[in-house]
Protein backbone atom coordinates (compact mmCIF):
# COMPACT_ATOMS: atom_id res chain seq x y z
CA UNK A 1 13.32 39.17 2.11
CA UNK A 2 10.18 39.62 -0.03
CA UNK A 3 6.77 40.00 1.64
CA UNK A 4 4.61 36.90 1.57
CA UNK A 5 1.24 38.13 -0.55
CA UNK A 6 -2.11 36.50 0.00
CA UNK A 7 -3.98 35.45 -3.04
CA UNK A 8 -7.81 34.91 -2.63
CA UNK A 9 -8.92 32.58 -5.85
CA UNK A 10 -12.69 32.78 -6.76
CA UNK A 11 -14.74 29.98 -8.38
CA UNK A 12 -17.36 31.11 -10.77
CA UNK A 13 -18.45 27.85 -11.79
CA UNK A 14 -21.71 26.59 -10.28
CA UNK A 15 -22.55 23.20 -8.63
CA UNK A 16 -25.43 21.61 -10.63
CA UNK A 17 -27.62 19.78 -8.03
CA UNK A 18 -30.65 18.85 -10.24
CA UNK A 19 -29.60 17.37 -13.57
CA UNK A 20 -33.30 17.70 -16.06
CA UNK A 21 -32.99 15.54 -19.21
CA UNK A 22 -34.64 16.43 -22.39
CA UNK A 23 -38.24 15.89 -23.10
CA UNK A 24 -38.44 12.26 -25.57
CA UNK A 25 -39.06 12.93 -29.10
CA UNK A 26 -42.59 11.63 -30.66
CA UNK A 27 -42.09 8.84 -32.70
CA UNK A 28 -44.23 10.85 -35.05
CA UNK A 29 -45.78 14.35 -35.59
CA UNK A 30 -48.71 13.35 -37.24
CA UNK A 31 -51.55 14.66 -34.99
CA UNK A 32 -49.41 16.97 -32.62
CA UNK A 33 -49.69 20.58 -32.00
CA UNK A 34 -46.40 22.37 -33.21
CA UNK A 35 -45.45 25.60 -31.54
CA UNK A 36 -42.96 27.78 -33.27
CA UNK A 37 -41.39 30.48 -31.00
CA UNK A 38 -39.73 33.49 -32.80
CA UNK A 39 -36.75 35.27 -31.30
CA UNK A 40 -37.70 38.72 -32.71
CA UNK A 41 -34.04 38.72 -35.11
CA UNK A 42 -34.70 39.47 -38.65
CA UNK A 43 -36.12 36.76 -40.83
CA UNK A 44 -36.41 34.67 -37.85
CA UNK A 45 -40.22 34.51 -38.42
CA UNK A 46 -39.89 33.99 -42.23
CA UNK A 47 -37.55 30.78 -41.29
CA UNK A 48 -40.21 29.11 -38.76
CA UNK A 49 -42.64 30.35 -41.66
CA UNK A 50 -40.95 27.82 -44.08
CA UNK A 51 -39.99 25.46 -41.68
CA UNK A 52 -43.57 25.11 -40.81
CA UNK A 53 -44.87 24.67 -44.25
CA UNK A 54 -42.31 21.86 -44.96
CA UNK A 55 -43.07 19.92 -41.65
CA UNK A 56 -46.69 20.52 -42.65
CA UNK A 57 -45.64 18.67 -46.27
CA UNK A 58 -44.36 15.42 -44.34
CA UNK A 59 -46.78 15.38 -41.26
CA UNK A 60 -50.39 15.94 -40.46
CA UNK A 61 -49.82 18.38 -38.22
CA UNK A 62 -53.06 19.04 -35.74
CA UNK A 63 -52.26 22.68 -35.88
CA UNK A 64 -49.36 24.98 -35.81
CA UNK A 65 -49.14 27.47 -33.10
CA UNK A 66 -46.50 30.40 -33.96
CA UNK A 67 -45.51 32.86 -31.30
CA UNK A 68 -42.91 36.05 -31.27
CA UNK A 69 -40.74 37.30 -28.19
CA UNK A 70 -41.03 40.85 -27.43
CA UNK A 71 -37.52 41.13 -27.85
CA UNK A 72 -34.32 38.67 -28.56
CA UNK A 73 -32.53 40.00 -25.77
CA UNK A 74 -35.20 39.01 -23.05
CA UNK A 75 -36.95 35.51 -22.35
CA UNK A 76 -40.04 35.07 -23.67
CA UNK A 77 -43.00 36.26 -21.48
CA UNK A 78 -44.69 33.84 -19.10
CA UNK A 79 -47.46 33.65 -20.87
CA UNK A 80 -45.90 33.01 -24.23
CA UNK A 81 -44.54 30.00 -22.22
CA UNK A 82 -47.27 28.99 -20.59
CA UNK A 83 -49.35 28.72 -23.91
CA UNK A 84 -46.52 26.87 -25.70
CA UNK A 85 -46.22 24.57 -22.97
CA UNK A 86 -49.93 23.61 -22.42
CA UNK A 87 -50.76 23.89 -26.23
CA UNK A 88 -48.07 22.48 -27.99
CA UNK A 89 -46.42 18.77 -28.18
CA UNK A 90 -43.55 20.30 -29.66
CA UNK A 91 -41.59 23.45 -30.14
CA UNK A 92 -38.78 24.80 -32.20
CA UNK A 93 -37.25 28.14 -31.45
CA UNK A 94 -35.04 30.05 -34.24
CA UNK A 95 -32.76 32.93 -34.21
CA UNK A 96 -32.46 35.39 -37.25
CA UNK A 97 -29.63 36.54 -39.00
């Protein structure tokens, strides 16, 4: 008669207690600060460059605010955040190619 073997299954997955919706969008951007956080990939800056000019075109933006990550494999730094979050009324994030 086979041996009975013990099988110990582990969950990964974890229980979400807090559930945070997304900020509302402005009806609008004219008048609000845009922030434009760079991921540090190549021509990630250039694409939040353009990006910025053509929101510029359609909005009156207040000001544009454009920040870079030290690196794309890290968050950004507290203070990056910190600024973005206290500055800015929006912000858009990109990754490079």
């Amino acid at each position: 008669m086979a041996e009975a073997t013990t099988v110990e299954i582990w969950d990964p997955t974890l229980n979400i207690s807090d559930v945070i919706s997304p900020a509302p969008r402005p009806s609008s951007l004219d008048g609000k600060v845009l922030g434009l956080l760079d991921n540090t990939k190549e021509k990630a800056g250039i694409f939040l460059s353009a990006l910025a000019e053509r929101i510029g075109e359609r909005y009156d933006l207040a000001r544009v605010l454009q920040r870079r990550k030290a690196s794309y494999s890290r968050t950004a730094s507290d203070d990056i955040l910190t600024e973005l979050s206290d500055t800015c009324d929006v912000v858009i994030t990109a990754m490079g190619a």
